[in-house]
PDB file of N, CA and C in Angstrom:
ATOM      1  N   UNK A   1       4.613   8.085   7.723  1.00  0.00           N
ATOM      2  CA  UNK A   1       4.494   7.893   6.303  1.00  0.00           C
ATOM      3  C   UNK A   1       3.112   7.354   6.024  1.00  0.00           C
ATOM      4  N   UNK A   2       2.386   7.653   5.141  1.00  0.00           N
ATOM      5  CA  UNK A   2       0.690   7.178   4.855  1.00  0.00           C
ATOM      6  C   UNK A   2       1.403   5.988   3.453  1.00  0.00           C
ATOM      7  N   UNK A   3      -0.214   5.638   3.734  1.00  0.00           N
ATOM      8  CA  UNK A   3       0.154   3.717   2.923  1.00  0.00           C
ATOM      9  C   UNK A   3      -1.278   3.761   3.254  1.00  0.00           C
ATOM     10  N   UNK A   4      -1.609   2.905   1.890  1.00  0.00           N
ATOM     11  CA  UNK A   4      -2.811   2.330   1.319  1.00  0.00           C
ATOM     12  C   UNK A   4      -2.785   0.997   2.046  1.00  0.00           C
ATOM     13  N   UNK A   5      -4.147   0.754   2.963  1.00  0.00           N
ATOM     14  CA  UNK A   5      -3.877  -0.501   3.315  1.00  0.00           C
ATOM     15  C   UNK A   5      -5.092  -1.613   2.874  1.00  0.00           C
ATOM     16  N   UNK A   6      -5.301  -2.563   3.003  1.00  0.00           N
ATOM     17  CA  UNK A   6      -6.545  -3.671   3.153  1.00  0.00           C
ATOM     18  C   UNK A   6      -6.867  -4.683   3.992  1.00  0.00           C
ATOM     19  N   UNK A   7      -7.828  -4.553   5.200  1.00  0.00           N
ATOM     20  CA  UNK A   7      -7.831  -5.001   6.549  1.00  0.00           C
ATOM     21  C   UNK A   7      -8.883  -6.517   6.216  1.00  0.00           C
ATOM     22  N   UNK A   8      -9.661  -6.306   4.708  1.00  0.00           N
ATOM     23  CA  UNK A   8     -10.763  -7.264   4.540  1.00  0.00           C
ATOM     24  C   UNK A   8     -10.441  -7.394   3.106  1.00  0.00           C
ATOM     25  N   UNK A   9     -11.207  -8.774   1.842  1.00  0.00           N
ATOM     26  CA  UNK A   9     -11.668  -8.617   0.631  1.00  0.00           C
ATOM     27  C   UNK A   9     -12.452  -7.481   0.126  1.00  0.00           C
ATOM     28  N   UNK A  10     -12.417  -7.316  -1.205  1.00  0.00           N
ATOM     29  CA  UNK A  10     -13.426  -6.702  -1.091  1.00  0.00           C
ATOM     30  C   UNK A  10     -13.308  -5.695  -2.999  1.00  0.00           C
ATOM     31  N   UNK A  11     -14.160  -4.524  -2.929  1.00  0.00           N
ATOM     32  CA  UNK A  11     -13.847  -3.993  -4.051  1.00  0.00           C
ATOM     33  C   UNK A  11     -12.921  -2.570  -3.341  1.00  0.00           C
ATOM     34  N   UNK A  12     -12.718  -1.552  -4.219  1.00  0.00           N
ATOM     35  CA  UNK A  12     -12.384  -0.193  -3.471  1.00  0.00           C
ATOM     36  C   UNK A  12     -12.638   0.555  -2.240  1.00  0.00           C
ATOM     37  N   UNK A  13     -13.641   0.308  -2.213  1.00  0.00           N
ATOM     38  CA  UNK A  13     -14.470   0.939  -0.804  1.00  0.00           C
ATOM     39  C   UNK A  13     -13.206   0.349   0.636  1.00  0.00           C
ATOM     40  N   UNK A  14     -13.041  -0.829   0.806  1.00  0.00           N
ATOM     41  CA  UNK A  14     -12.287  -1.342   1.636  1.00  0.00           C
ATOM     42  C   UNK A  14     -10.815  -0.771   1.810  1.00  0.00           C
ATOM     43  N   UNK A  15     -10.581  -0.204   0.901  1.00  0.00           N
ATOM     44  CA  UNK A  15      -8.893   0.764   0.957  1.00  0.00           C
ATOM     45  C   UNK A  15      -8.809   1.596   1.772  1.00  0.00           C
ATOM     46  N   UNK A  16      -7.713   1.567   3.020  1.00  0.00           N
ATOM     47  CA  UNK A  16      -7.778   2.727   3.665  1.00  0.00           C
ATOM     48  C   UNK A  16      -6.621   3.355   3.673  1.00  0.00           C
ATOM     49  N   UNK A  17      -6.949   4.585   3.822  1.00  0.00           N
ATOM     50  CA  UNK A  17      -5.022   5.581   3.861  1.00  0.00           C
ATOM     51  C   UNK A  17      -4.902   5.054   5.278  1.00  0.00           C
ATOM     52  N   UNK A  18      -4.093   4.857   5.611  1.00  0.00           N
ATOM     53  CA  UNK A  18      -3.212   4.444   7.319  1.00  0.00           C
ATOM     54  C   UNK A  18      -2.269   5.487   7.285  1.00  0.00           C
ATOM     55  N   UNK A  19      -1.650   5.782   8.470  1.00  0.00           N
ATOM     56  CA  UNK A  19      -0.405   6.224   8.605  1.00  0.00           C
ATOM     57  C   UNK A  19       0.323   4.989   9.191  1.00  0.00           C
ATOM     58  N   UNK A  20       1.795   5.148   9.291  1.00  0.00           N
ATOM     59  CA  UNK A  20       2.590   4.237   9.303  1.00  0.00           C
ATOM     60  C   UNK A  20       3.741   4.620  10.023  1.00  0.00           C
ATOM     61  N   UNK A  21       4.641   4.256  11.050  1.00  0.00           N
ATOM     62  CA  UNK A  21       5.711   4.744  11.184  1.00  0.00           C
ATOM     63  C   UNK A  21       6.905   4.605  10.101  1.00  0.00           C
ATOM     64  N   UNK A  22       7.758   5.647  10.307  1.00  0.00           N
ATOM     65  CA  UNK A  22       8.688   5.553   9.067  1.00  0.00           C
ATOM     66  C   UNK A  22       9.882   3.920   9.551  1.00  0.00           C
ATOM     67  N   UNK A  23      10.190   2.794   8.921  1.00  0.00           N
ATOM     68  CA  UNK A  23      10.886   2.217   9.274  1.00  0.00           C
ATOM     69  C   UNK A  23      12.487   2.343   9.675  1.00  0.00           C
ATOM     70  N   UNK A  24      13.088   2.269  10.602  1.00  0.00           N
ATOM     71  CA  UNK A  24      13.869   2.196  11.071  1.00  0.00           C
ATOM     72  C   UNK A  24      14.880   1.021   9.664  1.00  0.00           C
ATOM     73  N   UNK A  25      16.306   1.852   9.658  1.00  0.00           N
ATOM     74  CA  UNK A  25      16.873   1.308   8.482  1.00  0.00           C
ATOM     75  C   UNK A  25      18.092   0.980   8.999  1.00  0.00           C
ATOM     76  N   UNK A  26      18.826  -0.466   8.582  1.00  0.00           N
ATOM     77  CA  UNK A  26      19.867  -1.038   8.886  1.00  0.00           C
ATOM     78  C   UNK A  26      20.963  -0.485   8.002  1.00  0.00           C
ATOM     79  N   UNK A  27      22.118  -0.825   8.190  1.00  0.00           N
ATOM     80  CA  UNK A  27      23.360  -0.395   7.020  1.00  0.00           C
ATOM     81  C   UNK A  27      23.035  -0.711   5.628  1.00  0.00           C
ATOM     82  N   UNK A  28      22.383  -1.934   5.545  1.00  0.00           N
ATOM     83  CA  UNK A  28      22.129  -1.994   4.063  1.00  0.00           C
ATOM     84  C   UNK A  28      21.066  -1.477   3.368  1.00  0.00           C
ATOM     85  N   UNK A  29      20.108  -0.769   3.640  1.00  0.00           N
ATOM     86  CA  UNK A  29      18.897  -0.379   3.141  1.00  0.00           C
ATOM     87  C   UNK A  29      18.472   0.970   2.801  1.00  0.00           C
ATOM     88  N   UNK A  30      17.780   1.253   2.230  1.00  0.00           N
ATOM     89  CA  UNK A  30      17.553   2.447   1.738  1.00  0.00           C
ATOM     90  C   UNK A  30      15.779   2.571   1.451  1.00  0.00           C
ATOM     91  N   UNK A  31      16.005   3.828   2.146  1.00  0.00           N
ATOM     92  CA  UNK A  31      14.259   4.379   1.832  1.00  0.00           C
ATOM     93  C   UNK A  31      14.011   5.129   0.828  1.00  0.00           C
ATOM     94  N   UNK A  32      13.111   4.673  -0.227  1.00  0.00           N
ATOM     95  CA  UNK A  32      12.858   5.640  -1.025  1.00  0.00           C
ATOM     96  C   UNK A  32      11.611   6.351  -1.296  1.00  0.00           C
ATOM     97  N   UNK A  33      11.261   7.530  -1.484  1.00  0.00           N
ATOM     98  CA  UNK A  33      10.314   7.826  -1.472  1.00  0.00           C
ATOM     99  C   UNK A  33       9.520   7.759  -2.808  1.00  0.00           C
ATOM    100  N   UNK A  34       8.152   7.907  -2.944  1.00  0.00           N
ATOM    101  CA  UNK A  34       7.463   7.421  -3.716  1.00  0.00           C
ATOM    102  C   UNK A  34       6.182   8.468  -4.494  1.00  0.00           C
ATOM    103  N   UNK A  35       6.842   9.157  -5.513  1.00  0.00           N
ATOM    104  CA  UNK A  35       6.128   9.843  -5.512  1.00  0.00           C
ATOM    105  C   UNK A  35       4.605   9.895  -6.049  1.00  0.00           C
ATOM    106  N   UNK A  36       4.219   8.801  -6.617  1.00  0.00           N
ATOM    107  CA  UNK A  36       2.885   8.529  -7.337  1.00  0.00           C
ATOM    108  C   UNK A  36       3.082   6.396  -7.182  1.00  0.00           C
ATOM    109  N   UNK A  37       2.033   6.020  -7.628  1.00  0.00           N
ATOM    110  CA  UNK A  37       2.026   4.450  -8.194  1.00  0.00           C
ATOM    111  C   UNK A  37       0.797   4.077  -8.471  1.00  0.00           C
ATOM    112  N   UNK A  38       0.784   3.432  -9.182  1.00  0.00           N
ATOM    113  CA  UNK A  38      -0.631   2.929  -9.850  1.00  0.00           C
ATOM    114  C   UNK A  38      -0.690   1.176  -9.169  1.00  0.00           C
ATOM    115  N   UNK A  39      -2.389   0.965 -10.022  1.00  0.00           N
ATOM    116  CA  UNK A  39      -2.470  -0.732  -9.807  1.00  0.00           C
ATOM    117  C   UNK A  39      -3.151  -0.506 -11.608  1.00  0.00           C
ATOM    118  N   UNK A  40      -3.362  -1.503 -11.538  1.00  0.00           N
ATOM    119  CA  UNK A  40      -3.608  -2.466 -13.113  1.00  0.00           C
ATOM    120  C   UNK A  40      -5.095  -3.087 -12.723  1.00  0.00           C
ATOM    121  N   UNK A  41      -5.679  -3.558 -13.735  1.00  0.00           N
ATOM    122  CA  UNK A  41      -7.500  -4.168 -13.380  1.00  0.00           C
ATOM    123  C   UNK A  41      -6.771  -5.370 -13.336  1.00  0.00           C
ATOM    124  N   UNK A  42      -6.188  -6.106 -12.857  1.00  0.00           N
ATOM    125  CA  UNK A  42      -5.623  -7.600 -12.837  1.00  0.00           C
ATOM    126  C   UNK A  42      -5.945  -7.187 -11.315  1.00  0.00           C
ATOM    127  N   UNK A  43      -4.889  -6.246 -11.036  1.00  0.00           N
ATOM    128  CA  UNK A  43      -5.108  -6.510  -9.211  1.00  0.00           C
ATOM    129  C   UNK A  43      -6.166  -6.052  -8.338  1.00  0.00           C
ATOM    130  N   UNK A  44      -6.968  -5.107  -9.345  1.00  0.00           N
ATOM    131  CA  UNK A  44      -8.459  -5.040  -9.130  1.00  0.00           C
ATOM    132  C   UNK A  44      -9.609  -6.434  -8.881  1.00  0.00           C
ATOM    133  N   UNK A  45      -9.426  -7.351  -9.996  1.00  0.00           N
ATOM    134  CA  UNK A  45      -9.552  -8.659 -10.271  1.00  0.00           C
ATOM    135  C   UNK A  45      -9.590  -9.620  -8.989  1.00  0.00           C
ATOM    136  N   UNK A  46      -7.739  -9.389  -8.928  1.00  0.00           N
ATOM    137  CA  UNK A  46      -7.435 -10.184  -7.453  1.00  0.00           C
ATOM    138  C   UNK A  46      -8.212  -9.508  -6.569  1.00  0.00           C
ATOM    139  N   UNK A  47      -8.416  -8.679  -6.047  1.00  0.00           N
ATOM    140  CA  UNK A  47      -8.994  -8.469  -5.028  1.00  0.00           C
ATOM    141  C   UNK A  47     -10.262  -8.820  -4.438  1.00  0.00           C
ATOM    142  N   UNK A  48     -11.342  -8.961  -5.536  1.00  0.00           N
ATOM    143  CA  UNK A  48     -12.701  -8.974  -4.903  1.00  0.00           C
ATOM    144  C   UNK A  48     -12.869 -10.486  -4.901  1.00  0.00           C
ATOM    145  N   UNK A  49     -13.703 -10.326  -4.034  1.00  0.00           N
ATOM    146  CA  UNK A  49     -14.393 -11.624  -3.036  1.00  0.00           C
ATOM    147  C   UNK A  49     -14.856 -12.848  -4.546  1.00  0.00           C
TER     148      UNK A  49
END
């Protein structure tokens, strides 16, 4: 599964696609998939140094 990750601070440049293994799911849980998601300039904000 790919995922946006952040290894440092920073602005955009620092975002990386990762791949990910898909998690392993117990009786109670559920995976859902995701088809789009946004961020907001707040968490733009949070982010930089």
């Amino acid at each position: 599964m790919r995922a946006i990750g952040l290894m440092q601070y920073g602005d955009k440049s620092v975002l990386q696609e990762i791949e990910m293994k898909t998690p392993l799911l117990g009786d109670n849980d559920v995976l859902i998939e995701v088809y789009a998601a946004g961020i907001n300039p707040m968490d733009c904000g949070l982010q930089k140094d």
